[in-house]
ModelCIF file with pLDDT and N, C-alpha, C, O atoms, coordinates in Angstrom:
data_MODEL
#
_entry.id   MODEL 
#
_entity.id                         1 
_entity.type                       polymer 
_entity.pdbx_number_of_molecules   1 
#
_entity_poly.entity_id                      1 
_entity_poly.type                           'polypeptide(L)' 
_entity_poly.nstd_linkage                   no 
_entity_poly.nstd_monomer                   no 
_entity_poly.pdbx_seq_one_letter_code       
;(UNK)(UNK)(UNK)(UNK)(UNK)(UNK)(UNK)(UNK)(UNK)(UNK)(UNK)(UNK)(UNK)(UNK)(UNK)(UNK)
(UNK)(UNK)(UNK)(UNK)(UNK)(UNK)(UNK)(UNK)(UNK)(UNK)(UNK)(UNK)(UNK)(UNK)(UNK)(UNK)
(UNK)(UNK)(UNK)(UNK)(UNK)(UNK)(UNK)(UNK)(UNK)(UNK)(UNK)(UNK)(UNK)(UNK)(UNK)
;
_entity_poly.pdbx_seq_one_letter_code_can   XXXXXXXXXXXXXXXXXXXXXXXXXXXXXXXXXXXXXXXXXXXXXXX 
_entity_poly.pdbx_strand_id                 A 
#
loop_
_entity_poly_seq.entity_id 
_entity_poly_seq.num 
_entity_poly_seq.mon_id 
_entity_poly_seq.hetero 
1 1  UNK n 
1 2  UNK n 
1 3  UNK n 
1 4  UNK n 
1 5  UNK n 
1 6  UNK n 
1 7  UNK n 
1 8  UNK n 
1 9  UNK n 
1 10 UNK n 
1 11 UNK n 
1 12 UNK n 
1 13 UNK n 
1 14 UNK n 
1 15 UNK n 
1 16 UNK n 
1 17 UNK n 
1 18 UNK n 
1 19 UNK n 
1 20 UNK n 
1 21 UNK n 
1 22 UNK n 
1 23 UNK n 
1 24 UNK n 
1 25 UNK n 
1 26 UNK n 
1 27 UNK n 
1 28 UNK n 
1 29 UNK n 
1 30 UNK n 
1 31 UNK n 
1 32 UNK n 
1 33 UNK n 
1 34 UNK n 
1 35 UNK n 
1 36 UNK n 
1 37 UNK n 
1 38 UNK n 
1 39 UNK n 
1 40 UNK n 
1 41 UNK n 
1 42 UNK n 
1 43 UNK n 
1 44 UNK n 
1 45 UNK n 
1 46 UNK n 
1 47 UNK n 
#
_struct_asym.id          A 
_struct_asym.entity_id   1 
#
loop_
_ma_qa_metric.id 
_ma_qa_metric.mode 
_ma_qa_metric.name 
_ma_qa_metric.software_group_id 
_ma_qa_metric.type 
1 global pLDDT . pLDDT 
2 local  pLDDT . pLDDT 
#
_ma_qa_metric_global.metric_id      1 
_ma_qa_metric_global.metric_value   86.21 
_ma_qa_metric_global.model_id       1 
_ma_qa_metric_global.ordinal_id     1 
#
loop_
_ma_qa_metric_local.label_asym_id 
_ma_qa_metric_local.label_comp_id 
_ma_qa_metric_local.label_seq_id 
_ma_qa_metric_local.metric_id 
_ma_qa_metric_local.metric_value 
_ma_qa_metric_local.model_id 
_ma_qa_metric_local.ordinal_id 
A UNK 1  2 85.00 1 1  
A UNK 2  2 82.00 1 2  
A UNK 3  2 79.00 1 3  
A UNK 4  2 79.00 1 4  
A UNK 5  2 81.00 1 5  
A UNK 6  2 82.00 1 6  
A UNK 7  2 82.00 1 7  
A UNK 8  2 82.00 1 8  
A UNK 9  2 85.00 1 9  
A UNK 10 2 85.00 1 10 
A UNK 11 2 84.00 1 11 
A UNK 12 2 86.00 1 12 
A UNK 13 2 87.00 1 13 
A UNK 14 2 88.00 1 14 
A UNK 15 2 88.00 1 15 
A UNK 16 2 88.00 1 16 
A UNK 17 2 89.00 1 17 
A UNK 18 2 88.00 1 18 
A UNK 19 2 88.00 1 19 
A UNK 20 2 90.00 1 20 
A UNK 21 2 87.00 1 21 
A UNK 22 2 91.00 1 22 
A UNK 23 2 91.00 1 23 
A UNK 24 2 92.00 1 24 
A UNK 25 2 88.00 1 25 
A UNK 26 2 89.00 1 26 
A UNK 27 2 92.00 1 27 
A UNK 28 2 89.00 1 28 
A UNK 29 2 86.00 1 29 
A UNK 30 2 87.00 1 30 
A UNK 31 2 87.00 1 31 
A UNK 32 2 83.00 1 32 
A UNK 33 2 81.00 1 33 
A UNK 34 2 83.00 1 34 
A UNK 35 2 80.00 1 35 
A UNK 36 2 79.00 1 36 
A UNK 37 2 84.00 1 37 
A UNK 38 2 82.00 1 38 
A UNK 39 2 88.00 1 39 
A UNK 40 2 91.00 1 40 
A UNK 41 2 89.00 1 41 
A UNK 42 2 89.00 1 42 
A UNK 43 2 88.00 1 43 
A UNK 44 2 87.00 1 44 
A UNK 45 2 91.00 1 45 
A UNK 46 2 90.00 1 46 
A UNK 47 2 90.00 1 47 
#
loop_
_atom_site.group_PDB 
_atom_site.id 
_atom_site.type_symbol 
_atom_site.label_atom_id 
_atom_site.label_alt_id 
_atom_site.label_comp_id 
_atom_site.label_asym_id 
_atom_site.label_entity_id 
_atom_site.label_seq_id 
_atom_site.pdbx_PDB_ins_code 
_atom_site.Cartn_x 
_atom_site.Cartn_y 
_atom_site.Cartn_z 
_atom_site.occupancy 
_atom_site.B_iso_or_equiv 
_atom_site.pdbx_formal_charge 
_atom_site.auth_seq_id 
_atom_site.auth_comp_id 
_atom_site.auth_asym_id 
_atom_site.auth_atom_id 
_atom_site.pdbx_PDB_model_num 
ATOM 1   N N  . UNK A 1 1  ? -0.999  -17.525 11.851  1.00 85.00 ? 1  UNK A N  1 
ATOM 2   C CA . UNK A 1 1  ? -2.356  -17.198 12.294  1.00 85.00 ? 1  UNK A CA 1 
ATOM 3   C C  . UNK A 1 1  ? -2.874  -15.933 11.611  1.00 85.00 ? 1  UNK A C  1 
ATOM 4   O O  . UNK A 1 1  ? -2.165  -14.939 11.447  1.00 85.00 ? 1  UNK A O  1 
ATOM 5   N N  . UNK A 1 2  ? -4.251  -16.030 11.189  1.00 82.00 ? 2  UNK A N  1 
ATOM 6   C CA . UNK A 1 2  ? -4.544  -14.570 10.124  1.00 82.00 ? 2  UNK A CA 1 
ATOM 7   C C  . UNK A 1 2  ? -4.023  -13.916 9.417   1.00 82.00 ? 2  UNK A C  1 
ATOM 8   O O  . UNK A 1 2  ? -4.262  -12.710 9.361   1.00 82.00 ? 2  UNK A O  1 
ATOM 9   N N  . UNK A 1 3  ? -3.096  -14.554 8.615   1.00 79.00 ? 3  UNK A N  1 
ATOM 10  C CA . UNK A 1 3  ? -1.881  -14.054 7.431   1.00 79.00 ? 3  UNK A CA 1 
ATOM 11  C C  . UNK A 1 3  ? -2.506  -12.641 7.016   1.00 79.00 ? 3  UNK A C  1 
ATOM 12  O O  . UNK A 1 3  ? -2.262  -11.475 7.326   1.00 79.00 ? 3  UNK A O  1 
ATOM 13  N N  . UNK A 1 4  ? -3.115  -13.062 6.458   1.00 79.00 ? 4  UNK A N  1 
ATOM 14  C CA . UNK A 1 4  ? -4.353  -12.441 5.487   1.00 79.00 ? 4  UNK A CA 1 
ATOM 15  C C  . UNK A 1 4  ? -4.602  -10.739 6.150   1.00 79.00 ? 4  UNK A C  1 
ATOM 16  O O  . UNK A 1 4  ? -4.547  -9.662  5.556   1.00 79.00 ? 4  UNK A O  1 
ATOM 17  N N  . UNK A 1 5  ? -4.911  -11.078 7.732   1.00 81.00 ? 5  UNK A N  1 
ATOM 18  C CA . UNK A 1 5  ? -5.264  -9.930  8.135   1.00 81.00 ? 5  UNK A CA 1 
ATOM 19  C C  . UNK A 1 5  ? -4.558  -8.980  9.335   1.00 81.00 ? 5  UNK A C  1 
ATOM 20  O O  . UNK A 1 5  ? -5.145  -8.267  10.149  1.00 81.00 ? 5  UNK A O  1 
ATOM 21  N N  . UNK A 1 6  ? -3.107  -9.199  9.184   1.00 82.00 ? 6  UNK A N  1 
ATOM 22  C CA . UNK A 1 6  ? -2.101  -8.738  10.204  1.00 82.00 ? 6  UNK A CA 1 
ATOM 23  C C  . UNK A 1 6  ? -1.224  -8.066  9.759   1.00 82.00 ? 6  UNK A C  1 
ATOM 24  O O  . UNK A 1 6  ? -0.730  -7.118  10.370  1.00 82.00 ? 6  UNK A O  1 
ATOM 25  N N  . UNK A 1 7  ? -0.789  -8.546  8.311   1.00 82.00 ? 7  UNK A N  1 
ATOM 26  C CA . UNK A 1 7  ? 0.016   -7.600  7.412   1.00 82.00 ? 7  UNK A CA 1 
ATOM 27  C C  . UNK A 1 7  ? 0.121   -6.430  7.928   1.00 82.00 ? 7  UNK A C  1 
ATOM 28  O O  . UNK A 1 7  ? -0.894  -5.817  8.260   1.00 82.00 ? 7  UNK A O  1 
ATOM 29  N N  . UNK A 1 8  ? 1.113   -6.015  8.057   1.00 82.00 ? 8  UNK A N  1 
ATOM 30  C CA . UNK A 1 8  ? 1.522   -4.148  8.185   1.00 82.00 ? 8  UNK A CA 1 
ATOM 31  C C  . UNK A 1 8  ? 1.067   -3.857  6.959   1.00 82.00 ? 8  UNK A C  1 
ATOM 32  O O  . UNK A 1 8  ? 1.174   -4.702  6.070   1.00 82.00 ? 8  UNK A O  1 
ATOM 33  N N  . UNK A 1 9  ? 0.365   -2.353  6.660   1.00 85.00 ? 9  UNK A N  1 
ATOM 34  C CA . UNK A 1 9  ? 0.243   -1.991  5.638   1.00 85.00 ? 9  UNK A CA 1 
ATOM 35  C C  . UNK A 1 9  ? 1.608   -1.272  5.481   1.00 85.00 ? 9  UNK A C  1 
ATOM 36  O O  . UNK A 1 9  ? 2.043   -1.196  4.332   1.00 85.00 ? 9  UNK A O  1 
ATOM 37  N N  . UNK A 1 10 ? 2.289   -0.771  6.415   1.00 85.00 ? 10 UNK A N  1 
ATOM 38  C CA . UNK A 1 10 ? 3.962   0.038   6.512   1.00 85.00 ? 10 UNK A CA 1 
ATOM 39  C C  . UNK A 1 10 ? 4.956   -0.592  5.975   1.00 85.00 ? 10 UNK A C  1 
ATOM 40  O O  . UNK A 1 10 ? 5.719   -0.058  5.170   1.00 85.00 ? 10 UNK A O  1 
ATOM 41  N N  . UNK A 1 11 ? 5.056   -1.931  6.411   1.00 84.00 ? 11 UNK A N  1 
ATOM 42  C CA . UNK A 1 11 ? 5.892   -3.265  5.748   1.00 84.00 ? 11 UNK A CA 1 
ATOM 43  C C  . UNK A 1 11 ? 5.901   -3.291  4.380   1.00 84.00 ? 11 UNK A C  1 
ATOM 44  O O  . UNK A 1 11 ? 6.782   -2.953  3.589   1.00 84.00 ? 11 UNK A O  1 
ATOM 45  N N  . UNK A 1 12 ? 4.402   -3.903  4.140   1.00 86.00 ? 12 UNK A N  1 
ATOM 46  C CA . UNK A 1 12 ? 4.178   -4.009  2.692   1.00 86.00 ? 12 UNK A CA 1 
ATOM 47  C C  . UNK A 1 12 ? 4.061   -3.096  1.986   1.00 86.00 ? 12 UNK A C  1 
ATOM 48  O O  . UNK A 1 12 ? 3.998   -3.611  0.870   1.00 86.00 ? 12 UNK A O  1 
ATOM 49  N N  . UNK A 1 13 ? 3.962   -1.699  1.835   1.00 87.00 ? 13 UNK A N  1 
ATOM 50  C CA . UNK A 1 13 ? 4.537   -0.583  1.190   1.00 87.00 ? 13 UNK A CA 1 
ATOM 51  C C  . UNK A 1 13 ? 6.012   -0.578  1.204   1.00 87.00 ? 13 UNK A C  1 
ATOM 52  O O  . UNK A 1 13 ? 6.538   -0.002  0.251   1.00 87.00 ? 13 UNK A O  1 
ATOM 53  N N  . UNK A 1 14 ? 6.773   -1.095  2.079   1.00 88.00 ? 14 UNK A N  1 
ATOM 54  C CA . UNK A 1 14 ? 7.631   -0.800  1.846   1.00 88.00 ? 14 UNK A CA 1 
ATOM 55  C C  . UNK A 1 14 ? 8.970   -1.590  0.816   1.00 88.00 ? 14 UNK A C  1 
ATOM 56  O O  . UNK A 1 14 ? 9.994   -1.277  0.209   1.00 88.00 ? 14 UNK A O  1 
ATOM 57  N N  . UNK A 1 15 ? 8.002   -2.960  1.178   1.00 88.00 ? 15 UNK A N  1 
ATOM 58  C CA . UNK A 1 15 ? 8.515   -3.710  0.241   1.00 88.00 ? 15 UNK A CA 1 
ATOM 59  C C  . UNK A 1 15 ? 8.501   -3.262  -1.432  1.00 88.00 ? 15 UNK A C  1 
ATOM 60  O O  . UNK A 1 15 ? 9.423   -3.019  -2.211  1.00 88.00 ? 15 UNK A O  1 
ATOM 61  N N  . UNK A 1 16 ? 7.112   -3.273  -1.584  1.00 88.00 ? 16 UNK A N  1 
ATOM 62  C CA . UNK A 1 16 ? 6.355   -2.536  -2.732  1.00 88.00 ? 16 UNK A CA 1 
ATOM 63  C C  . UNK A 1 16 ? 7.546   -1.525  -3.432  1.00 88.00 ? 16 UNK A C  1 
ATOM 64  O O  . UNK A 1 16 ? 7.985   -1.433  -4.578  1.00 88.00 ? 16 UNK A O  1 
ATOM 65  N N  . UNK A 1 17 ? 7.698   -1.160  -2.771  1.00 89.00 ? 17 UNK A N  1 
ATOM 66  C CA . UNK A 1 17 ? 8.625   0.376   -2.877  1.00 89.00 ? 17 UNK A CA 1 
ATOM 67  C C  . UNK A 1 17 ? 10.076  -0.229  -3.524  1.00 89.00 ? 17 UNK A C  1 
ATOM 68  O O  . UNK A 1 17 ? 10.465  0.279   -4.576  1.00 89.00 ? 17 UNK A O  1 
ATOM 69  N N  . UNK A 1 18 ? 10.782  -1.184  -2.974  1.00 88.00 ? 18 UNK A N  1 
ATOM 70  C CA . UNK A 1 18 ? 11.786  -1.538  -3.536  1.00 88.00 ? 18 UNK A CA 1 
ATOM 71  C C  . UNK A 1 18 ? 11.764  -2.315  -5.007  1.00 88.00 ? 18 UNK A C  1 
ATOM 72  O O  . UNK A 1 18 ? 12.811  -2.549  -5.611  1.00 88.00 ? 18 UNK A O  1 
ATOM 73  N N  . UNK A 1 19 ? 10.233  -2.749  -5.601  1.00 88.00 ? 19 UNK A N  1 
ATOM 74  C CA . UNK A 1 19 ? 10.159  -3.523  -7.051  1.00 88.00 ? 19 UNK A CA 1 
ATOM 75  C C  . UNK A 1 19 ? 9.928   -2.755  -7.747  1.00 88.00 ? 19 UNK A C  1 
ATOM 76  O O  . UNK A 1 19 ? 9.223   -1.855  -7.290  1.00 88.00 ? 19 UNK A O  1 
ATOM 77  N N  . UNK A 1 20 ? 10.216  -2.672  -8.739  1.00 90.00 ? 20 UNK A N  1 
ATOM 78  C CA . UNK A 1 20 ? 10.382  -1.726  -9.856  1.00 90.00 ? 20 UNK A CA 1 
ATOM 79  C C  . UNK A 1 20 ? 8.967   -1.128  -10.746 1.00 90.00 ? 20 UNK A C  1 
ATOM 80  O O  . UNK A 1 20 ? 8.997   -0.810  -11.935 1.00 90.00 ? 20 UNK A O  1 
ATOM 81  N N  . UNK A 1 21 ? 7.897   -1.075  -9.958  1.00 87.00 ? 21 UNK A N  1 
ATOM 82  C CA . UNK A 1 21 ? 6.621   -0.547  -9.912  1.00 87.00 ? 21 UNK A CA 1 
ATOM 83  C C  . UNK A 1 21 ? 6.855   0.752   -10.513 1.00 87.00 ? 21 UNK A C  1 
ATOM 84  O O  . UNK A 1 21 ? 7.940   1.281   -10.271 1.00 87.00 ? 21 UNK A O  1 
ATOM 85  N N  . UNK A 1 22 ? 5.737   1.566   -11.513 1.00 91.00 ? 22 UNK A N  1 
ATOM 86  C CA . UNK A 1 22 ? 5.741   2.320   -11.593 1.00 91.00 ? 22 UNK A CA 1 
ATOM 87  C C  . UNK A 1 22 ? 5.537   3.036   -10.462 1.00 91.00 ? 22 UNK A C  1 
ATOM 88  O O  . UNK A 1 22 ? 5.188   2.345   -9.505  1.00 91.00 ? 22 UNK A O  1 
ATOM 89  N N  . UNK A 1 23 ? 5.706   4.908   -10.143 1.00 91.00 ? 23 UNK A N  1 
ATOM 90  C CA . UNK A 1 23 ? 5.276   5.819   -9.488  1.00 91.00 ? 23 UNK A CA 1 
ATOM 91  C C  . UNK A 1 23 ? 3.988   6.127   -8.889  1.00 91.00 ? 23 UNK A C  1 
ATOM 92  O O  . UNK A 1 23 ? 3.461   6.469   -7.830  1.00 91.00 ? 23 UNK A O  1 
ATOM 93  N N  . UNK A 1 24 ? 3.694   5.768   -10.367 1.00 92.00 ? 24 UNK A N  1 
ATOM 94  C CA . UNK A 1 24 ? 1.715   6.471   -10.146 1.00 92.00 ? 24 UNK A CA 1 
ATOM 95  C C  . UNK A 1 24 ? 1.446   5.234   -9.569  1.00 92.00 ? 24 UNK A C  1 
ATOM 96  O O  . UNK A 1 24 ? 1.241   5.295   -8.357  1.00 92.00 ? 24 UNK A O  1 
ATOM 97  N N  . UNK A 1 25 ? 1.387   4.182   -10.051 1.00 88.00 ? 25 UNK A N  1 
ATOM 98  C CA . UNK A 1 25 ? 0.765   2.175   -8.968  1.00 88.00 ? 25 UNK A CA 1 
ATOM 99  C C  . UNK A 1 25 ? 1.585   3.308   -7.439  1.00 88.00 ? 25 UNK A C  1 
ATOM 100 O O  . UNK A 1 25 ? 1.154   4.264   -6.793  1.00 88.00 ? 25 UNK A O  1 
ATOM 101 N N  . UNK A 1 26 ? 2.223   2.925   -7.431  1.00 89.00 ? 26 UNK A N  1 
ATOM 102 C CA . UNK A 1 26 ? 3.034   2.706   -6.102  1.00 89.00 ? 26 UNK A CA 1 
ATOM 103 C C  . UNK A 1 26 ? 2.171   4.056   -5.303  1.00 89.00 ? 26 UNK A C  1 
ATOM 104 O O  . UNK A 1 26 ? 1.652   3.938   -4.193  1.00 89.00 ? 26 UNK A O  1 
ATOM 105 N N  . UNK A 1 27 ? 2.155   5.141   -6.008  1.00 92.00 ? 27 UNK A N  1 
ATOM 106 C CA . UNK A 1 27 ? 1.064   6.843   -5.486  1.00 92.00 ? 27 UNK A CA 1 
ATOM 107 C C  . UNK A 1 27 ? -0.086  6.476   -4.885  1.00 92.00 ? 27 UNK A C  1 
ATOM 108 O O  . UNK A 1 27 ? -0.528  6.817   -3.788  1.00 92.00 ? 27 UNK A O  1 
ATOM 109 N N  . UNK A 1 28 ? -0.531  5.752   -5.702  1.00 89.00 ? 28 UNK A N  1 
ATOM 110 C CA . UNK A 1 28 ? -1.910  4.950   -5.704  1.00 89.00 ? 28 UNK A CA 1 
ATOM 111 C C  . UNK A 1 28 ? -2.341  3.924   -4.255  1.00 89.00 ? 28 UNK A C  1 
ATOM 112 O O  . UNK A 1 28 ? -3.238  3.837   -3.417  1.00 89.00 ? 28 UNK A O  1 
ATOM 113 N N  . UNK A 1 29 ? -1.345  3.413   -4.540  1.00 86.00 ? 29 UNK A N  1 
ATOM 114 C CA . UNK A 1 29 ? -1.667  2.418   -3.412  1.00 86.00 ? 29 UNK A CA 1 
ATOM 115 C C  . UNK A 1 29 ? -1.253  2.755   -1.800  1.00 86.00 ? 29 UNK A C  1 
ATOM 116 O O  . UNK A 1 29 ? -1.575  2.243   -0.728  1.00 86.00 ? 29 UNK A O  1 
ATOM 117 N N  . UNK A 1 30 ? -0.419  3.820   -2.167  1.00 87.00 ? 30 UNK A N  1 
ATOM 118 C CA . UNK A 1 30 ? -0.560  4.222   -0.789  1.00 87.00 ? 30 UNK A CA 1 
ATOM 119 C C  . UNK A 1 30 ? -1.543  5.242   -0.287  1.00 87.00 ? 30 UNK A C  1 
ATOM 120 O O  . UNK A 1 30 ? -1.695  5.391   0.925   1.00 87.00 ? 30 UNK A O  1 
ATOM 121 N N  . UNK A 1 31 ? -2.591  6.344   -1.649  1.00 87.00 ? 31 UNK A N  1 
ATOM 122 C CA . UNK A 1 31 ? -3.654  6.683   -1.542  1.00 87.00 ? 31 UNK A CA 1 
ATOM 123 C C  . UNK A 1 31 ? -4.632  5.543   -0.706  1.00 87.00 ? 31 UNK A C  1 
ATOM 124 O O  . UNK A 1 31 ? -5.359  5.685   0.277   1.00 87.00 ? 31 UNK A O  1 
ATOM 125 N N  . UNK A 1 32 ? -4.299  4.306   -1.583  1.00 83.00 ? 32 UNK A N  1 
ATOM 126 C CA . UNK A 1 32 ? -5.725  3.346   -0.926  1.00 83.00 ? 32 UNK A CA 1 
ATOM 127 C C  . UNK A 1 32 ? -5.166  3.260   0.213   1.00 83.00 ? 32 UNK A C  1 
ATOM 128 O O  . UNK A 1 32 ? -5.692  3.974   1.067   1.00 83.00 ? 32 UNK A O  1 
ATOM 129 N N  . UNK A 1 33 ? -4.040  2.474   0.644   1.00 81.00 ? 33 UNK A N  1 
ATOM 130 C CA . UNK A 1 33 ? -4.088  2.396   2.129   1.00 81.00 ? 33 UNK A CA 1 
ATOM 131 C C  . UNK A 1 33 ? -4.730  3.394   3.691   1.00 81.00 ? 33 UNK A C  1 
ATOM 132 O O  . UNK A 1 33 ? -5.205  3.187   4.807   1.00 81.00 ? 33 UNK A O  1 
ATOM 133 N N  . UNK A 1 34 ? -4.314  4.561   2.754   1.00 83.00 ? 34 UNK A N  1 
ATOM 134 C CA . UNK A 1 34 ? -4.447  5.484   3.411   1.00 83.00 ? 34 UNK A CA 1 
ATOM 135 C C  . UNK A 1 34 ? -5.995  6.008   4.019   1.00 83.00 ? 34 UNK A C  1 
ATOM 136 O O  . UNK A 1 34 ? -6.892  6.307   3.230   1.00 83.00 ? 34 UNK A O  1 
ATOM 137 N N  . UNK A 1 35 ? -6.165  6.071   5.376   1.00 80.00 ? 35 UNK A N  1 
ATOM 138 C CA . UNK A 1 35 ? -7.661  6.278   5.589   1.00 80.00 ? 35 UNK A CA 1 
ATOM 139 C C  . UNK A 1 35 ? -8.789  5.772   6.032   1.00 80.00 ? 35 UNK A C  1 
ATOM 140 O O  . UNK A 1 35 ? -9.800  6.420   6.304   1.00 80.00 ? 35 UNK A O  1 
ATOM 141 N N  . UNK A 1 36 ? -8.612  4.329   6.137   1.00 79.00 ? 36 UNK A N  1 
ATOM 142 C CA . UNK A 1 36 ? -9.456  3.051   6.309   1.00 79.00 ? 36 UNK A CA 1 
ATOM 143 C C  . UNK A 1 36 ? -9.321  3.090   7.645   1.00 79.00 ? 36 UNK A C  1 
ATOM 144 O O  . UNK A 1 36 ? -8.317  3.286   8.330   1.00 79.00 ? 36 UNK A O  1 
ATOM 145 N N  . UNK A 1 37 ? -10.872 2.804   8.059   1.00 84.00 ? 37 UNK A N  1 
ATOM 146 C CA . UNK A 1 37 ? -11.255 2.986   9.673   1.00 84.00 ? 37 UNK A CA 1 
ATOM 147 C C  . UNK A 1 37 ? -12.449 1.944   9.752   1.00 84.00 ? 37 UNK A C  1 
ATOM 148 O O  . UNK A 1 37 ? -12.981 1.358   8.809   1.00 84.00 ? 37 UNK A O  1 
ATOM 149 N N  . UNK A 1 38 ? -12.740 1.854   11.096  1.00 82.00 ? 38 UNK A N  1 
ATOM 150 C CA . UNK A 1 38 ? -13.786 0.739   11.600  1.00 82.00 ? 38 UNK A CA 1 
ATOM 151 C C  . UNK A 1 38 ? -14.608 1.502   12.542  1.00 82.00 ? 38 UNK A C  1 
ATOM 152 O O  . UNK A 1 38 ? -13.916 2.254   13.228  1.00 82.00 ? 38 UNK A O  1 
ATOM 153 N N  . UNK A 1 39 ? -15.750 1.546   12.775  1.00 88.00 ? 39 UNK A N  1 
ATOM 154 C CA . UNK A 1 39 ? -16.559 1.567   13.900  1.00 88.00 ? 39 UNK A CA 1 
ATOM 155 C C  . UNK A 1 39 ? -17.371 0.918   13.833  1.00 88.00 ? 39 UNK A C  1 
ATOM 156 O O  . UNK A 1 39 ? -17.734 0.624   12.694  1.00 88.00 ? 39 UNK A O  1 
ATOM 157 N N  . UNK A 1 40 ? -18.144 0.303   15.056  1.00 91.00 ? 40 UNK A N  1 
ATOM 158 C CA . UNK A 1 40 ? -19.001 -0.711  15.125  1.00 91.00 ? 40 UNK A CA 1 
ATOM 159 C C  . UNK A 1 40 ? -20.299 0.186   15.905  1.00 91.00 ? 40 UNK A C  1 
ATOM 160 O O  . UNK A 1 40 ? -20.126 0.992   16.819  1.00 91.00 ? 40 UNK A O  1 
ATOM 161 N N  . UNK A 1 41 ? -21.958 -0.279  15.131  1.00 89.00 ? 41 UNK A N  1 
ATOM 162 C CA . UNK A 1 41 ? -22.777 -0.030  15.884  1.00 89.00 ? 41 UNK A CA 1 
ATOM 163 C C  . UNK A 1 41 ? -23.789 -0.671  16.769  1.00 89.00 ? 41 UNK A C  1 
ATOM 164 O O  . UNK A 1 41 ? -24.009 -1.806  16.346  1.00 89.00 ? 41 UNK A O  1 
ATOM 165 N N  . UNK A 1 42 ? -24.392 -0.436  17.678  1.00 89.00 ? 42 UNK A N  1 
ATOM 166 C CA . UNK A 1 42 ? -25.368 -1.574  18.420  1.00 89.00 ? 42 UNK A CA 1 
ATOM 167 C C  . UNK A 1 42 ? -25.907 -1.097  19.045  1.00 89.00 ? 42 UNK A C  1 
ATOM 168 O O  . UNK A 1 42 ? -25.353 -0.572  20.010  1.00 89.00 ? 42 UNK A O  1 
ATOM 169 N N  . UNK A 1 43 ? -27.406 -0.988  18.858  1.00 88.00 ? 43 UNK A N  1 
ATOM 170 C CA . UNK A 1 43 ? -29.032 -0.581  19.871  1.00 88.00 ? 43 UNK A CA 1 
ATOM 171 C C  . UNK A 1 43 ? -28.265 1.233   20.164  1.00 88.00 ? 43 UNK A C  1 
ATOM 172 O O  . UNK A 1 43 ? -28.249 2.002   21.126  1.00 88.00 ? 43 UNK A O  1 
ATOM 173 N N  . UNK A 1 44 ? -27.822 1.267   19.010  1.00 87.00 ? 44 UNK A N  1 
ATOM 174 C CA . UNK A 1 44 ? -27.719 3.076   19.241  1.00 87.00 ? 44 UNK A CA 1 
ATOM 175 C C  . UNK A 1 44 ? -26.801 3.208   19.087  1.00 87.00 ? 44 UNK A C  1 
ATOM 176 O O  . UNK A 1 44 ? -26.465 3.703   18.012  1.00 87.00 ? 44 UNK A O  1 
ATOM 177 N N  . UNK A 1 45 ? -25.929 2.893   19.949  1.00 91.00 ? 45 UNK A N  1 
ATOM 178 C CA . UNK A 1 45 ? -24.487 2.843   20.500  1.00 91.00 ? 45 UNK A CA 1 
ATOM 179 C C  . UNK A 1 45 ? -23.293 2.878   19.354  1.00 91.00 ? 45 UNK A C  1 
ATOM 180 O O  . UNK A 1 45 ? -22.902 1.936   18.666  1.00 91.00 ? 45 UNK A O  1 
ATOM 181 N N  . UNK A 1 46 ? -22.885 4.089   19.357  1.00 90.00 ? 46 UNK A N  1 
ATOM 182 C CA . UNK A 1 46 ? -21.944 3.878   17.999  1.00 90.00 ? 46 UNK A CA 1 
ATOM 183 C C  . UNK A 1 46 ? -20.225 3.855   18.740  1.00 90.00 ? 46 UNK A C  1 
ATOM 184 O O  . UNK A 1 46 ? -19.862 4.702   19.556  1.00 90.00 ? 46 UNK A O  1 
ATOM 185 N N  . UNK A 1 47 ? -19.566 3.007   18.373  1.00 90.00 ? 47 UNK A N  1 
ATOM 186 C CA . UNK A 1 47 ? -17.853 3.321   19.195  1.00 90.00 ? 47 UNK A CA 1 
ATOM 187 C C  . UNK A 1 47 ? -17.182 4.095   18.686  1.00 90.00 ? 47 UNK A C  1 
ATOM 188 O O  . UNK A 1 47 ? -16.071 4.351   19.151  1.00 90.00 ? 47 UNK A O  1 
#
């Protein structure tokens, strides 16, 4: 169910981590992970 959108990002770094990826990819991508947030707004109302 929602493959796509349940993933651990913790998991899959960590996998990441064990293939023979460079440093800087691997630096990188845990830059991107890092930080990503949601709020939703409505008739004002911000959560």
């Amino acid at each position: 169910s929602k493959a796509f959108d349940t993933v651990n990002h913790s998991s899959n770094l960590s996998k990441l981590s064990s293939l023979p990826v460079p440093d800087q990819l691997y630096n990188w991508l845990v830059g991107y992970f890092n930080g990503h947030s949601h709020t939703t707004q409505y008739n004002n109302i911000t959560s």
